[in-house]
C-alpha atoms as a PDB file:
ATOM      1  CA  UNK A   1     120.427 121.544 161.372  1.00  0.00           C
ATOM      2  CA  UNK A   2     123.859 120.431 162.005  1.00  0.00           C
ATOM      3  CA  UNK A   3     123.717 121.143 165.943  1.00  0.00           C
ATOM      4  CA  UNK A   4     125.902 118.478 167.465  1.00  0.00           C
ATOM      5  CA  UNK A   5     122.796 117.588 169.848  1.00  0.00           C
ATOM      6  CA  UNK A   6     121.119 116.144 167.185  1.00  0.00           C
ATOM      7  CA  UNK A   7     120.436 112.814 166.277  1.00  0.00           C
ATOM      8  CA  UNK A   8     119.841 112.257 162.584  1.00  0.00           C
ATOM      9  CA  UNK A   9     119.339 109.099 160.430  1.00  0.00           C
ATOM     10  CA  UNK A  10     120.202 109.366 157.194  1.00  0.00           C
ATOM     11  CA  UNK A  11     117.851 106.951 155.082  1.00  0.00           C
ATOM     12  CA  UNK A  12     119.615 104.996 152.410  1.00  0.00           C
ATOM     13  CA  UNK A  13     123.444 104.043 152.183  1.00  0.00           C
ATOM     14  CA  UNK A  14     123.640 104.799 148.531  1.00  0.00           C
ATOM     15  CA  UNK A  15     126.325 107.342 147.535  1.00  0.00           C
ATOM     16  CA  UNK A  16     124.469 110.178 148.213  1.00  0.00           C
ATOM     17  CA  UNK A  17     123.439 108.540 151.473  1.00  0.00           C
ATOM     18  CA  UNK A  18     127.176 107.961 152.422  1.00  0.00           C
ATOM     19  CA  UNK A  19     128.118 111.585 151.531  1.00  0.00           C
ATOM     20  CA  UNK A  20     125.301 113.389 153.502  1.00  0.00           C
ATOM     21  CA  UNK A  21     126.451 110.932 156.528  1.00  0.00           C
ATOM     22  CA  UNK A  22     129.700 112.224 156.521  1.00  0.00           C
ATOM     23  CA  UNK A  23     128.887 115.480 156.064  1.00  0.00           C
ATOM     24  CA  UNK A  24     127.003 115.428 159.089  1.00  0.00           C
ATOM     25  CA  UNK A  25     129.135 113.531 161.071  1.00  0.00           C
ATOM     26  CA  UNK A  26     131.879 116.214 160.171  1.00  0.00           C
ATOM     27  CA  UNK A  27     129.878 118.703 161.465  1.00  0.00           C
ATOM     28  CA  UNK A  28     129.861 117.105 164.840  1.00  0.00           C
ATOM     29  CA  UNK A  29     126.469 115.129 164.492  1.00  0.00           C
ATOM     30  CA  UNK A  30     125.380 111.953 165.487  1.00  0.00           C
ATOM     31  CA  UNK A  31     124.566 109.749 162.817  1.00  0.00           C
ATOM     32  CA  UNK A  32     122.896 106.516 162.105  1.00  0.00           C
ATOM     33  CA  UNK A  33     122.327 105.286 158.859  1.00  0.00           C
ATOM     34  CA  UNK A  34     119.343 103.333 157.978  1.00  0.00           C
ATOM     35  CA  UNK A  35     119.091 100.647 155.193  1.00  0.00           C
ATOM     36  CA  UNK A  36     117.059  97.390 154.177  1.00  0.00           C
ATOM     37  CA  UNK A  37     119.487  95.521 152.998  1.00  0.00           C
ATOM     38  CA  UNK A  38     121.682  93.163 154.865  1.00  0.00           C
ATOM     39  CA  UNK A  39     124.622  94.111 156.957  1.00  0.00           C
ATOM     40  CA  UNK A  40     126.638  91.976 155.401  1.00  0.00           C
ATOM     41  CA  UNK A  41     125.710  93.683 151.923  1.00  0.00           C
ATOM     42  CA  UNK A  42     126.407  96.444 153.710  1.00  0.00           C
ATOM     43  CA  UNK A  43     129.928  95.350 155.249  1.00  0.00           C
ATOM     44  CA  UNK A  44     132.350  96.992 153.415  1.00  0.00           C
ATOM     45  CA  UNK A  45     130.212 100.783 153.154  1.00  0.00           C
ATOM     46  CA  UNK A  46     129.669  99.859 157.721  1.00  0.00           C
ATOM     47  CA  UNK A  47     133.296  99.967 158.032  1.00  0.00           C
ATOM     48  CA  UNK A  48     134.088 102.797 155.693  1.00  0.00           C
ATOM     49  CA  UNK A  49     131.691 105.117 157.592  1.00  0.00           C
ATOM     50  CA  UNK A  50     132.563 103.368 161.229  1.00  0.00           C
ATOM     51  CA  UNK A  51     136.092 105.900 161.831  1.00  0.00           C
ATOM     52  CA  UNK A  52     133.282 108.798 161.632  1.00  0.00           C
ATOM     53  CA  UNK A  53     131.084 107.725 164.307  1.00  0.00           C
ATOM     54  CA  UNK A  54     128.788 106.691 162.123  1.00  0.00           C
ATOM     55  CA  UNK A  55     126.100 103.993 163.276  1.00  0.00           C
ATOM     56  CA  UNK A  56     124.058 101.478 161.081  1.00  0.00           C
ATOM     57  CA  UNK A  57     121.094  99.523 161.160  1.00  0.00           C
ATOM     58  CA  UNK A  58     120.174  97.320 158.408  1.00  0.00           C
ATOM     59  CA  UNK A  59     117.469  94.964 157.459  1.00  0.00           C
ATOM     60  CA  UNK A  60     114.585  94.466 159.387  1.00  0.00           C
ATOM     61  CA  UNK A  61     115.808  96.455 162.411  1.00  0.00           C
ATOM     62  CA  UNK A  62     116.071  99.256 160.064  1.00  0.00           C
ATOM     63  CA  UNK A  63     112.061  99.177 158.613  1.00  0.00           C
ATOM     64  CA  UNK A  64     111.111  98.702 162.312  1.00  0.00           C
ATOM     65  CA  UNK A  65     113.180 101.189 164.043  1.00  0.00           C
ATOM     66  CA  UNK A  66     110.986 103.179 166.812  1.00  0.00           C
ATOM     67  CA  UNK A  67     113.836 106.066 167.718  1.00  0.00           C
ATOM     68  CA  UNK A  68     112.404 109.211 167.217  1.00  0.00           C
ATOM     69  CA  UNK A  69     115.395 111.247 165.450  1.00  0.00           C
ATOM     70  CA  UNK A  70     115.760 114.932 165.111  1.00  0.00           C
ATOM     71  CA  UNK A  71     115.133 114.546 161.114  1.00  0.00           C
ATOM     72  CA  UNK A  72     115.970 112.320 158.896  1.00  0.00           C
ATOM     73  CA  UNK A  73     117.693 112.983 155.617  1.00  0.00           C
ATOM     74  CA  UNK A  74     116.371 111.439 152.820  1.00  0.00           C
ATOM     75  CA  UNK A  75     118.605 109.632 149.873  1.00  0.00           C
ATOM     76  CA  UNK A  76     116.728 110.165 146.562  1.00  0.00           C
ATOM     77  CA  UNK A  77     117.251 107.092 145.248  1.00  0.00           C
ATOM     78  CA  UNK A  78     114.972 105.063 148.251  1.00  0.00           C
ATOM     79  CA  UNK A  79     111.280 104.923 147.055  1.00  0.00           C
ATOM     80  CA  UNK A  80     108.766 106.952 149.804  1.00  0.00           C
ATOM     81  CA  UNK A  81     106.272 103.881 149.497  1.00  0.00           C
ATOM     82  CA  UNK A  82     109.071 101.595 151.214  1.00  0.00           C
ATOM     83  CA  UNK A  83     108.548 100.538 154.940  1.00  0.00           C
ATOM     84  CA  UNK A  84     111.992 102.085 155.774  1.00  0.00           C
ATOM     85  CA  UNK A  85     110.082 105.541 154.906  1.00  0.00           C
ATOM     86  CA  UNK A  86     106.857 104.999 155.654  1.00  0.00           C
ATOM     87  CA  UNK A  87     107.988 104.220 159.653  1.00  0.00           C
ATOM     88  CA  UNK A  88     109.300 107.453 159.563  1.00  0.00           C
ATOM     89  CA  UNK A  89     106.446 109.080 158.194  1.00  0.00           C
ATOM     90  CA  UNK A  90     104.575 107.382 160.491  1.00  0.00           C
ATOM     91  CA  UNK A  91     106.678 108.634 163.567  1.00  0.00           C
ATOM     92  CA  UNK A  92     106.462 112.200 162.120  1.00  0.00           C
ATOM     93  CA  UNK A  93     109.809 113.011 162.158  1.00  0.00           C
ATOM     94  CA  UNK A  94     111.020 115.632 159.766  1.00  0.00           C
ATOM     95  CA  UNK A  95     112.659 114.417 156.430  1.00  0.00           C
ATOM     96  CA  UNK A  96     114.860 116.360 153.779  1.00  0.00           C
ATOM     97  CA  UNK A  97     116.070 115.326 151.108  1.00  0.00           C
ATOM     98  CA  UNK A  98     120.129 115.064 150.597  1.00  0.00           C
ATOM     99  CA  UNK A  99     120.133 117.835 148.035  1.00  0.00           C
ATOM    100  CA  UNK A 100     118.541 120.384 150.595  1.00  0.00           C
ATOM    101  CA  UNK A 101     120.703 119.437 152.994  1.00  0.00           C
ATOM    102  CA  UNK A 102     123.942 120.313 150.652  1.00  0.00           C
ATOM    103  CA  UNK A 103     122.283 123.406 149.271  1.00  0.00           C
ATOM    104  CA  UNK A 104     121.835 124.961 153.044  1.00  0.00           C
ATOM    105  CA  UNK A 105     125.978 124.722 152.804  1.00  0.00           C
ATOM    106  CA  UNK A 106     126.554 126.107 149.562  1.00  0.00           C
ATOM    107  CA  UNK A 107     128.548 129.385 149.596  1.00  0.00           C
ATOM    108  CA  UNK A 108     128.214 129.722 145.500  1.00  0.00           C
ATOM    109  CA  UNK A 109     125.166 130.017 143.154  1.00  0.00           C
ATOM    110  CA  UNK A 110     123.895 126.685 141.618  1.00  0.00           C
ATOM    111  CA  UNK A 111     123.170 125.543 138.202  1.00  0.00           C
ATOM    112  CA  UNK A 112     120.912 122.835 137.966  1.00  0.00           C
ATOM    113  CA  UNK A 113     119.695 120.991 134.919  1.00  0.00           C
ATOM    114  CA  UNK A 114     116.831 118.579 134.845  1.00  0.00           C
ATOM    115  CA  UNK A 115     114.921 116.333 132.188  1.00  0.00           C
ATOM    116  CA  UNK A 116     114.067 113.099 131.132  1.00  0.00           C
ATOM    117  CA  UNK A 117     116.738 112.775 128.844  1.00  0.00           C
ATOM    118  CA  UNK A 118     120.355 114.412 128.567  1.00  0.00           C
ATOM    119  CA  UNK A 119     120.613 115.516 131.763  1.00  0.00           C
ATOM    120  CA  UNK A 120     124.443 114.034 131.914  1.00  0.00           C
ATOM    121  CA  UNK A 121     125.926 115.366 128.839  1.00  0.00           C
ATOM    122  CA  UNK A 122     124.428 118.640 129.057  1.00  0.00           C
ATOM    123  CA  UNK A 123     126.177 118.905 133.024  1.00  0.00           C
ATOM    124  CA  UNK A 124     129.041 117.618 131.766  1.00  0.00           C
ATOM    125  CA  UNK A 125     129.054 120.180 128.783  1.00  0.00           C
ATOM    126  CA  UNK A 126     128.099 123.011 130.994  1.00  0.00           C
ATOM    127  CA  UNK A 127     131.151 121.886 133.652  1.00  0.00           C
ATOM    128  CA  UNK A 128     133.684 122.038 130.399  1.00  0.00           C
ATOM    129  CA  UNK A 129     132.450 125.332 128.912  1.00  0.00           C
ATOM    130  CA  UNK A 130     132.101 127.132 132.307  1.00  0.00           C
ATOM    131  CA  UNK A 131     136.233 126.050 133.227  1.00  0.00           C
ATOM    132  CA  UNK A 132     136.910 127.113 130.017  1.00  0.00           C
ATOM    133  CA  UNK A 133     135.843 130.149 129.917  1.00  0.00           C
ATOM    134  CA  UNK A 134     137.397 131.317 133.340  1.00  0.00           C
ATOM    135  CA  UNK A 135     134.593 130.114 135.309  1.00  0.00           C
ATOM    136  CA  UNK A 136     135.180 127.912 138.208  1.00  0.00           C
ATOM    137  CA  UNK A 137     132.382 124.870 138.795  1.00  0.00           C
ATOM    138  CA  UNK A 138     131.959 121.561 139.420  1.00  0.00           C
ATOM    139  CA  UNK A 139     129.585 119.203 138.180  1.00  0.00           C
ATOM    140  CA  UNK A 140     127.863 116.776 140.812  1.00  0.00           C
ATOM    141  CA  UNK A 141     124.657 115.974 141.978  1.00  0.00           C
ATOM    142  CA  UNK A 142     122.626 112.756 140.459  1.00  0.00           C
ATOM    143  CA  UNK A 143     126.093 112.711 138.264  1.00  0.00           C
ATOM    144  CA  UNK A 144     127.963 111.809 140.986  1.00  0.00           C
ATOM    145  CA  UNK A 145     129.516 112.895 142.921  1.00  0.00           C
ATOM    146  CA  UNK A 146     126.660 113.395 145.451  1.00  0.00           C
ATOM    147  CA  UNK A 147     126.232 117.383 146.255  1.00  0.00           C
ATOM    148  CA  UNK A 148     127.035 116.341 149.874  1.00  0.00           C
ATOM    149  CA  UNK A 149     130.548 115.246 149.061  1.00  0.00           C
ATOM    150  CA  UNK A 150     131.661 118.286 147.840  1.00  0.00           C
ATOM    151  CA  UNK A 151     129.543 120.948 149.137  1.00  0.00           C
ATOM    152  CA  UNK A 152     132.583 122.050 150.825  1.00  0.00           C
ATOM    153  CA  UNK A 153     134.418 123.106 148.058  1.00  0.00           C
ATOM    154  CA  UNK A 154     131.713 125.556 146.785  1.00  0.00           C
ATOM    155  CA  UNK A 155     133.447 128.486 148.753  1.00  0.00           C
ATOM    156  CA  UNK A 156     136.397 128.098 146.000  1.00  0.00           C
ATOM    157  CA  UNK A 157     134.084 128.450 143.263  1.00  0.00           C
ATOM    158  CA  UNK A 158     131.840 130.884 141.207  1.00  0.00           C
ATOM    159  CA  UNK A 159     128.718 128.540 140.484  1.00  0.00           C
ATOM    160  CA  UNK A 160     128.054 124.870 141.229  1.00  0.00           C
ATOM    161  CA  UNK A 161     126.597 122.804 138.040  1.00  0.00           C
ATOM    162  CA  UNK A 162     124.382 119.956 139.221  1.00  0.00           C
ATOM    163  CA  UNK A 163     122.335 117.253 137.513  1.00  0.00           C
ATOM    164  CA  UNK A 164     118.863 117.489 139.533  1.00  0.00           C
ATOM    165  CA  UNK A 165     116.436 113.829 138.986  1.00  0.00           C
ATOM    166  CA  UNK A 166     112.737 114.426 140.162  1.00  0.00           C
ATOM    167  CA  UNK A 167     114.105 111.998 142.840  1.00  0.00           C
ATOM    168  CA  UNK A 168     116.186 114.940 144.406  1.00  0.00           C
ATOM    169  CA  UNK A 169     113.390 117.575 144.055  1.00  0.00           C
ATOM    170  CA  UNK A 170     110.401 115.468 145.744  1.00  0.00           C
ATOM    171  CA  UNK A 171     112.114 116.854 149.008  1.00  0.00           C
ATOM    172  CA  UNK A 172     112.986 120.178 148.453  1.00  0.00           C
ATOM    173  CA  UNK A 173     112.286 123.369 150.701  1.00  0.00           C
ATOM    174  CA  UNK A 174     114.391 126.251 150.026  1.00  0.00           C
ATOM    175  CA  UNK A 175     116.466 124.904 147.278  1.00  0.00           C
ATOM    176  CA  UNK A 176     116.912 127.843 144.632  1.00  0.00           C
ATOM    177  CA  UNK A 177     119.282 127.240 141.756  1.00  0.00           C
ATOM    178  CA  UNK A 178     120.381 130.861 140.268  1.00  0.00           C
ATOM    179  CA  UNK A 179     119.467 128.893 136.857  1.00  0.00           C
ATOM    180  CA  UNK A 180     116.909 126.107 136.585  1.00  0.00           C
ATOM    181  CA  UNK A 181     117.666 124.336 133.001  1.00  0.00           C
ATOM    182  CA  UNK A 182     114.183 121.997 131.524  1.00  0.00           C
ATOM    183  CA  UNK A 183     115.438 119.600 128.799  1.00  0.00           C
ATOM    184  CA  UNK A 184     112.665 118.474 128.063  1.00  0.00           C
ATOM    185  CA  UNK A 185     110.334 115.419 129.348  1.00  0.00           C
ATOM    186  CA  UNK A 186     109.276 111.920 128.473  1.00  0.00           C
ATOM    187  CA  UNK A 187     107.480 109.585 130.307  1.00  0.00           C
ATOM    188  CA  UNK A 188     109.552 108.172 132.775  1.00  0.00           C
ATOM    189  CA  UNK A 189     109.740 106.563 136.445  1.00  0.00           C
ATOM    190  CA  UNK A 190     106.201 105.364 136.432  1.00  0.00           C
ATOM    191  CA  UNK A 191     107.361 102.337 138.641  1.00  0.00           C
ATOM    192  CA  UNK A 192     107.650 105.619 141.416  1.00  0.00           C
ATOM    193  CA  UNK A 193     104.727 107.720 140.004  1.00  0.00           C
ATOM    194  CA  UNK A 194     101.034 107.279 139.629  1.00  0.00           C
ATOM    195  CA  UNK A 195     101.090 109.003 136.465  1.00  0.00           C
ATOM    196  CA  UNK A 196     103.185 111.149 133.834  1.00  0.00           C
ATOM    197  CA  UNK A 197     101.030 114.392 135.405  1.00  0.00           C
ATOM    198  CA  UNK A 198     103.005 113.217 138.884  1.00  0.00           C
ATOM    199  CA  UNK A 199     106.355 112.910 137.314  1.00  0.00           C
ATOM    200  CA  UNK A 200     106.325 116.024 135.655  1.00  0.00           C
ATOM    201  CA  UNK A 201     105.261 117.841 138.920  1.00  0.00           C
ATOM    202  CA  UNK A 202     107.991 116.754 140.652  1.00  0.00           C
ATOM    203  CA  UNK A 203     110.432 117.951 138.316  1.00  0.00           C
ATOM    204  CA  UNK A 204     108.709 121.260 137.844  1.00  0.00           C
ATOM    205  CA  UNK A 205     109.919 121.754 140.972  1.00  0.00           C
ATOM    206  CA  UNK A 206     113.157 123.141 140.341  1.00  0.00           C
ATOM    207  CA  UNK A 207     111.525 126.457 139.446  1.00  0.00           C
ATOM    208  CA  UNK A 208     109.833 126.160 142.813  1.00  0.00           C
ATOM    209  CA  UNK A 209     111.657 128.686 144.997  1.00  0.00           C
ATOM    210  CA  UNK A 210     112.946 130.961 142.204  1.00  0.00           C
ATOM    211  CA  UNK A 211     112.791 134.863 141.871  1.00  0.00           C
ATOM    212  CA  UNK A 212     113.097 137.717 139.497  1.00  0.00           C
ATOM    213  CA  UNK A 213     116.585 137.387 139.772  1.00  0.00           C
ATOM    214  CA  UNK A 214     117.001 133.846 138.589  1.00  0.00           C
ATOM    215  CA  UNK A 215     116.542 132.164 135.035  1.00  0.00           C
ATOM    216  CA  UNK A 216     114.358 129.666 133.691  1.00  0.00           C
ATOM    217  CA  UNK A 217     116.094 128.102 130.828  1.00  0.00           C
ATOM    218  CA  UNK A 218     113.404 125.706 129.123  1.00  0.00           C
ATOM    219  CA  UNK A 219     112.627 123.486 126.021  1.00  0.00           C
ATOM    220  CA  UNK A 220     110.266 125.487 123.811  1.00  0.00           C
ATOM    221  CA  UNK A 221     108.366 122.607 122.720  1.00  0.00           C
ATOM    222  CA  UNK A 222     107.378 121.596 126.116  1.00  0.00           C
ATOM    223  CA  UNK A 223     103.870 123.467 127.723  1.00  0.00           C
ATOM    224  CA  UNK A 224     105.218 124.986 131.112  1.00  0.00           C
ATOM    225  CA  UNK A 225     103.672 127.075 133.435  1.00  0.00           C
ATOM    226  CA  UNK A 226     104.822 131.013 133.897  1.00  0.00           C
ATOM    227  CA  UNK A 227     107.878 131.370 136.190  1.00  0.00           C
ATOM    228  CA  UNK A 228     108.818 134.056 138.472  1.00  0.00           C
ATOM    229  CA  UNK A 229     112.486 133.459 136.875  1.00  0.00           C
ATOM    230  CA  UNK A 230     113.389 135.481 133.987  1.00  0.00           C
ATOM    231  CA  UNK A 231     112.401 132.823 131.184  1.00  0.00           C
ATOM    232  CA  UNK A 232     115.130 131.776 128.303  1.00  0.00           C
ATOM    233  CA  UNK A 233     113.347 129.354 125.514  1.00  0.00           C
ATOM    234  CA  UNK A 234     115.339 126.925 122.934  1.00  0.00           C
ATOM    235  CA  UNK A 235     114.532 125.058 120.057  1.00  0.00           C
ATOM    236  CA  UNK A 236     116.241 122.566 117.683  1.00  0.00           C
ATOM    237  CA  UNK A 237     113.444 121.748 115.773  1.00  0.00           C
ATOM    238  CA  UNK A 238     111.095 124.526 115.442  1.00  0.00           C
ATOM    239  CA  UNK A 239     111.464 128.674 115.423  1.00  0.00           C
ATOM    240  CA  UNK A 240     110.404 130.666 118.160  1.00  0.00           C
ATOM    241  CA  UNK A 241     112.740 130.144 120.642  1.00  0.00           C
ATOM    242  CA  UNK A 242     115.223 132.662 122.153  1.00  0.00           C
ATOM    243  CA  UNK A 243     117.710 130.346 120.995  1.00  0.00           C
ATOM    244  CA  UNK A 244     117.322 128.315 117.839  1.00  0.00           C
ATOM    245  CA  UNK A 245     119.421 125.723 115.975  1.00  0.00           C
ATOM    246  CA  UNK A 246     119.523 126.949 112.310  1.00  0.00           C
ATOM    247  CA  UNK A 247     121.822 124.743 109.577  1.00  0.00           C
ATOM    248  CA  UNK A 248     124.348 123.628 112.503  1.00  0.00           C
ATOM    249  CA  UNK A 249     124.194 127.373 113.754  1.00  0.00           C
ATOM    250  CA  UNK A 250     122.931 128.625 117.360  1.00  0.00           C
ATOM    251  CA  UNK A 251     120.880 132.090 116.898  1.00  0.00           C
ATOM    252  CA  UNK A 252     120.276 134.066 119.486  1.00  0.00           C
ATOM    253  CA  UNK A 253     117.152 136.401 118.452  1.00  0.00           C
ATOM    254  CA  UNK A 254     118.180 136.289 115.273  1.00  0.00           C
ATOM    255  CA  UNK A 255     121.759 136.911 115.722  1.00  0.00           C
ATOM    256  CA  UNK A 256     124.435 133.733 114.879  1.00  0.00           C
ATOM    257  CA  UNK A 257     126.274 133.317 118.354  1.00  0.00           C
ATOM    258  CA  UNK A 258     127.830 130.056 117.607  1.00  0.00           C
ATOM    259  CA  UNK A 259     129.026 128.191 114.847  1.00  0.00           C
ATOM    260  CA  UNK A 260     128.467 124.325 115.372  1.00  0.00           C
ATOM    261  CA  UNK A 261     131.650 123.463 114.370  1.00  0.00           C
ATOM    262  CA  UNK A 262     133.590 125.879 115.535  1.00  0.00           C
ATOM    263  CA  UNK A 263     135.889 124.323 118.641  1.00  0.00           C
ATOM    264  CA  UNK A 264     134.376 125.519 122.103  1.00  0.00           C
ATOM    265  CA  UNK A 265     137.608 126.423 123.549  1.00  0.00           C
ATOM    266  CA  UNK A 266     138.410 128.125 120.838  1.00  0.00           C
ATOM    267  CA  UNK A 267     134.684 129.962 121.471  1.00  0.00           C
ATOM    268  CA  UNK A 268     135.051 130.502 125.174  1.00  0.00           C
ATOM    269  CA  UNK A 269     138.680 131.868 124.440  1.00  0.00           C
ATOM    270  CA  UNK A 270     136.887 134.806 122.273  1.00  0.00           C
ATOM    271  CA  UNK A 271     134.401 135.262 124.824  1.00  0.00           C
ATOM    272  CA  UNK A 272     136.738 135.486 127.740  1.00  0.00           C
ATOM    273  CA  UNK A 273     137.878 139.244 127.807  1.00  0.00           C
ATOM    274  CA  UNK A 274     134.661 140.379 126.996  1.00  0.00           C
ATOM    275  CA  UNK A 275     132.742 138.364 129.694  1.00  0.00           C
ATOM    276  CA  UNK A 276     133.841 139.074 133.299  1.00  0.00           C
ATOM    277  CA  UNK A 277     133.320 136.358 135.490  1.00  0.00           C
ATOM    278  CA  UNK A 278     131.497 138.018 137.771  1.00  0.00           C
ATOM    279  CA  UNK A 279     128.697 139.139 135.360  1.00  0.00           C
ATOM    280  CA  UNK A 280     128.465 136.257 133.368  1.00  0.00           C
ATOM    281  CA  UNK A 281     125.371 135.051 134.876  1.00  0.00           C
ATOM    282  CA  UNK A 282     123.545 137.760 133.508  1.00  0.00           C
ATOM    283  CA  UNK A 283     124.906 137.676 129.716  1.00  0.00           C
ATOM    284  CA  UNK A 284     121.442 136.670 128.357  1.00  0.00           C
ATOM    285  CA  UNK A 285     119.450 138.919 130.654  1.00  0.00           C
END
């Protein structure tokens, strides 16, 4: 992928667009960026990018483009019915999506947490506990930053935490977070999908590539297929779940694990000693 004889377009000068562009063009690639809007919309990101090497095409000349690239990477936020993507459908040429790309350059597991709703606190929450319990992550992805713009960084740390939209996942391949996290779902989006059935699919996706050795953590209330993943339920509202919220207190098969109001550092200070950080993955096994 990043062989510096390649030619690759990056579709979409978003953020996650300008991250995957450098990214490539740090590995030595030739990049062009492609984008509908106008170059002078697109001024300021053209000369940010232009130190790098990195070409643009905008407007028109962008939807019409007739190079035939190595692949093009895909920024999730640029709808596939557009002409910008359906030329390059059209020309066959290979597309991933930004989040592959970064995930073929991760050195550390990943988190990733999906769903309709909450998707930012919970990341955010997940990033705070993880630090401070001992365990290094950063949270990124459809939070921002983009997983391309620090992808780099992953070598430094135990587990990458990312916020995942269906967006990200409509162009995954081998992406395979060590734990998948379902929040739940509402309809959403259906300005992008035919139907709630479509949505859904998409997001279901981030159990796509799992194994035995990952986890599932999902909503209880939610209907979701079997996964290969080792499956982890929670509820709020109703029993049943592997985790349930009781009276303000987490239970975990019964057992209180976490009083609501007790402070989290004080929580992940307790746990610390007793929860190695390399075998913390597998706590709830």
């Amino acid at each position: 992928m990043f062989n510096k004889s390649k030619h690759v377009a990056v579709l979409g000068a978003g953020e996650n667009g300008e991250a995957a562009a450098r990214l490539l063009a740090e590995k030595g690639v030739r990049v062009t960026v492609l984008d509908s809007a106008s170059a002078e919309k697109l001024r300021t990101k053209i000369e940010k990018l232009a130190p790098f090497g990195i070409q643009f095409l905008t407007g028109a000349d962008a939807d019409t483009n007739e190079t035939v690239y190595d692949f093009g990477v895909l920024s999730p936020g640029i709808d596939p019915a557009t002409p910008l993507i359906r030329n390059f459908r059209r020309k066959k040429i290979e597309l991933i999506g930004e989040l592959e790309m970064a995930f073929e350059l991760c050195k550390c597991p990943v988190i990733a947490i999906t769903g309709t709703n909450g998707k930012t606190t919970t990341t955010q929450l997940v990033e705070r506990m993880l630090n401070a319990c001992g365990v290094r992550t950063l949270a990124a992805g459809n939070i921002g930053p983009a997983f391309s713009a620090v992808v780099s960084k992953s070598a430094e740390l135990d587990v990458m935490t990312l916020e995942v939209s269906s967006f990200q996942l409509e162009e995954i391949r081998a992406f395979r977070p060590r734990i998948a996290v379902w929040l739940n779902l509402t309809p959403d989006h259906l300005d992008r999908y035919k139907s709630v059935e479509e949505y859904r699919a998409a997001k279901l996706r981030v159990f796509e590539n799992q194994t035995e050795q990952d986890f599932a953590i999902v909503n209880l209330r939610d209907e979701l297929p079997p996964f290969k993943a080792k499956t982890i339920t929670f509820s709020a509202y109703e029993p049943g779940g592997d985790f349930e919220l009781r009276n303000g207190v987490i239970f975990y098969h019964g057992e209180a694990v976490l009083q609501m109001s007790t402070p989290v550092c004080a929580a992940c200070t307790t746990r610390r000693t007793s929860w190695p950080r390399s075998a913390w993955v597998w706590r709830w096994a």
